[in-house]
Protein backbone atom coordinates (compact mmCIF):
# COMPACT_ATOMS: atom_id res chain seq x y z
CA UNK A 1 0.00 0.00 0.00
CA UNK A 2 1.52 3.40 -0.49
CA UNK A 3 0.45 6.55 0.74
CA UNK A 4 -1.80 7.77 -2.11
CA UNK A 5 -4.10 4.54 -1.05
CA UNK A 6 -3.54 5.10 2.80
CA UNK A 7 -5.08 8.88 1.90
CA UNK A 8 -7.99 6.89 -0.11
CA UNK A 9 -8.40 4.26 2.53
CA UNK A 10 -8.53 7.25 5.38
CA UNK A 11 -10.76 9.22 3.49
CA UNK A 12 -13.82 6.63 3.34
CA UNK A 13 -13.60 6.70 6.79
CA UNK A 14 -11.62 3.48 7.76
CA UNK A 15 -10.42 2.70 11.38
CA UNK A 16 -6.48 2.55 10.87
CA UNK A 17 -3.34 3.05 12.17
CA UNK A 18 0.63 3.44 10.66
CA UNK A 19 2.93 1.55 13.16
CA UNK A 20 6.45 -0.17 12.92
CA UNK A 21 6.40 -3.80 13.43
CA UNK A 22 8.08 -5.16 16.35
CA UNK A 23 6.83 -8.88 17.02
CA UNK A 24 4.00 -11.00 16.94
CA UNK A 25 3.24 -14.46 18.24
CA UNK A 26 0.00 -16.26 18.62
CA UNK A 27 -2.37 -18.17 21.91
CA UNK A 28 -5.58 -20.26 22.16
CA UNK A 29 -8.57 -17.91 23.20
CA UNK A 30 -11.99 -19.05 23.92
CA UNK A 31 -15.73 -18.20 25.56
CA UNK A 32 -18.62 -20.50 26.80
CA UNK A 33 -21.35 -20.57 24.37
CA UNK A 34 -24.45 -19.34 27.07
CA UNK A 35 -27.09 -21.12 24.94
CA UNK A 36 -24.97 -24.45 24.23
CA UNK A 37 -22.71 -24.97 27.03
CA UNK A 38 -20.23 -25.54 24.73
CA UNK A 39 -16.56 -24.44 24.99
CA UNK A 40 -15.86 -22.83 21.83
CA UNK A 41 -11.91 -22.29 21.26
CA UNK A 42 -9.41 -20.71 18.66
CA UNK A 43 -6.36 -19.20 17.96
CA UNK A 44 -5.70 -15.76 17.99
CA UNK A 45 -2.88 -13.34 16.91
CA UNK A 46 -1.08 -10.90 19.65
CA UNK A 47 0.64 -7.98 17.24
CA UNK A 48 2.93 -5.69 18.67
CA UNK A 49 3.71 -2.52 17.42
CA UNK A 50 5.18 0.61 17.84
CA UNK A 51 3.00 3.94 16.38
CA UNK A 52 2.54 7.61 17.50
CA UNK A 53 -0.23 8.39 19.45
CA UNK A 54 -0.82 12.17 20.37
CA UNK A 55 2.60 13.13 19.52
CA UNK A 56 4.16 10.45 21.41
CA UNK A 57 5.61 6.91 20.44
CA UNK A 58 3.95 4.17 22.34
CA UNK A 59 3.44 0.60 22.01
CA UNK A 60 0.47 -1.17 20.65
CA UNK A 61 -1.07 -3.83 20.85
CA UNK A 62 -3.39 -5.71 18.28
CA UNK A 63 -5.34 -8.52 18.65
CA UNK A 64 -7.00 -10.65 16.24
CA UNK A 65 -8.80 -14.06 15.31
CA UNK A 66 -7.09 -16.13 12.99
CA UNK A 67 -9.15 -18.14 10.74
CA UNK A 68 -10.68 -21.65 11.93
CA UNK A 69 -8.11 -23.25 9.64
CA UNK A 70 -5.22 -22.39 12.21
CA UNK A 71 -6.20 -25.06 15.10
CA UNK A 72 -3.21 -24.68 17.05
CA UNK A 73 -0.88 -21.21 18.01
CA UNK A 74 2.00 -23.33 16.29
CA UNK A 75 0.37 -23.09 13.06
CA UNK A 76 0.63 -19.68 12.78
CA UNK A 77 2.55 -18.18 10.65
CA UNK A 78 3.45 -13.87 10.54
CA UNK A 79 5.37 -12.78 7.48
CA UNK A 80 5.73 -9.69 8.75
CA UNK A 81 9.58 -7.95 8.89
CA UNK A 82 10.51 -6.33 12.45
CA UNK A 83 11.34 -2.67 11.91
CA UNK A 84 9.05 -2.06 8.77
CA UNK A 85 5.85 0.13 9.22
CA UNK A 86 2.23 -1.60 8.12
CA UNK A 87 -0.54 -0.39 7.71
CA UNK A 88 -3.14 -1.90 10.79
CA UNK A 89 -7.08 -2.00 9.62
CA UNK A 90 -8.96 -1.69 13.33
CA UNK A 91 -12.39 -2.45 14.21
CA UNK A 92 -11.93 -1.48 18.00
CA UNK A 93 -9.11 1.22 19.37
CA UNK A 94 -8.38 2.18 22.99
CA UNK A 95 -5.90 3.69 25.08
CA UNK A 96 -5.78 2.42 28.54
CA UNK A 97 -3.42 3.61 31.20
CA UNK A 98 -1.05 4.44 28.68
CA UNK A 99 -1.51 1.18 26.78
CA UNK A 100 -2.93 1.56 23.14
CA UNK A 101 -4.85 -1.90 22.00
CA UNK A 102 -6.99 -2.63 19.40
CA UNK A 103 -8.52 -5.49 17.49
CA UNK A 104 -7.75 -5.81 13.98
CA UNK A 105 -10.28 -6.62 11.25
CA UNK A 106 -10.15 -9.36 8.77
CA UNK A 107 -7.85 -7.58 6.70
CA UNK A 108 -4.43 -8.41 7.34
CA UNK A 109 -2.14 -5.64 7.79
CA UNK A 110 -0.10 -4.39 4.93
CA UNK A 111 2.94 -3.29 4.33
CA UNK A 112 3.63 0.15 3.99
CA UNK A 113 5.13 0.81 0.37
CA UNK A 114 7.12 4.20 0.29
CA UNK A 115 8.34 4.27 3.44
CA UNK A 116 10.98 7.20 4.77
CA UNK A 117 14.46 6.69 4.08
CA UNK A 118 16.94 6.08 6.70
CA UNK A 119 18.22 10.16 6.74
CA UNK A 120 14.81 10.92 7.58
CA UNK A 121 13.61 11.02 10.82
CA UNK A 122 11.72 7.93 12.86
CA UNK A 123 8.69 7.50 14.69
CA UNK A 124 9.64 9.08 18.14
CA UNK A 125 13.12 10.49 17.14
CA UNK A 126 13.45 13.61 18.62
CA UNK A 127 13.63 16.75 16.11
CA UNK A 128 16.29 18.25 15.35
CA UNK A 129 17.72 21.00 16.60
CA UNK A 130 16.25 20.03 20.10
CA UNK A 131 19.13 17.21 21.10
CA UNK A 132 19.68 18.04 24.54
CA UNK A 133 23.09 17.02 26.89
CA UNK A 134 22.55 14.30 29.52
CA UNK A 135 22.18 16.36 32.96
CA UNK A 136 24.97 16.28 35.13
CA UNK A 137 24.19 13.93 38.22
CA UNK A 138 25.30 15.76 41.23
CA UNK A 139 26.93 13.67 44.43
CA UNK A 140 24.48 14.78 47.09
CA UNK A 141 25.71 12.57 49.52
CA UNK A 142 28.43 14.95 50.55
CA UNK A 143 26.70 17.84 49.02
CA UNK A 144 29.20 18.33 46.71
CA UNK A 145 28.84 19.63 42.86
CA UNK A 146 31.69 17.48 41.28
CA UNK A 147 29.98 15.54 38.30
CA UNK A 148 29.29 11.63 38.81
């Protein structure tokens, strides 16, 4: 997807996000069918992901179903490469205490075409011109100023 169709895909309204791709791995999930009884189990996908929310990087969290062809976590498979940004289609988003997690929709994510070059700045870098020293630690237990 490049950005002409992320504009496209933004401007009918869809629930997405941008986010770099940090790791993904997948767990059995389940619920008790009230009418039935009946234990009704699959697998489902954990996606983590780094994004900017408000300004701010944070980490994000995805969930989603897999299809009922995956029967165990093993069987999943994520052909996604760590440090590349995708494109995340949402049904649900929330940010709780801090933590940003939604659940994807049947659309897998994709893969962000024209993505920044490496002189450009990240997700979260800070910008330039606003690199600031480390502060000098002061010794305070004999209330001196000598730095540490």
């Amino acid at each position: 997807m490049n950005r002409a169709e992320l504009l496209r895909e933004v401007l009918l309204g869809r629930l997405l996000i941008v986010g770099e791709f940090r790791g993904a791995h997948a767990a059995m999930d389940g619920y008790i069918d009230r009418t039935t009884g009946e234990k009704i189990g699959y697998v489902k996908a954990i996606i983590l992901a780094e994004c900017s929310v408000r300004g701010n990087l944070a980490r994000a969290m995805f969930y989603q179903r897999l299809p009922e062809s995956v029967e165990k976590p093993e069987e999943a498979v994520f052909p996604y490469q760590k440090g590349k940004q995708y494109v995340f289609f949402l049904v649900s988003l929330k940010n709780d205490n801090g933590q940003v997690i939604g659940s994807l929709a049947d659309r897998l994510p994709e893969l962000l075409q024209d993505q920044p070059e490496a002189e450009e700045e990240t997700v979260g870098a800070p910008l330039r011109g606003t690199h600031r020293a480390p502060p000098n630690l002061v010794n305070i237990k004999n209330n001196s100023t000598e730095t540490i």
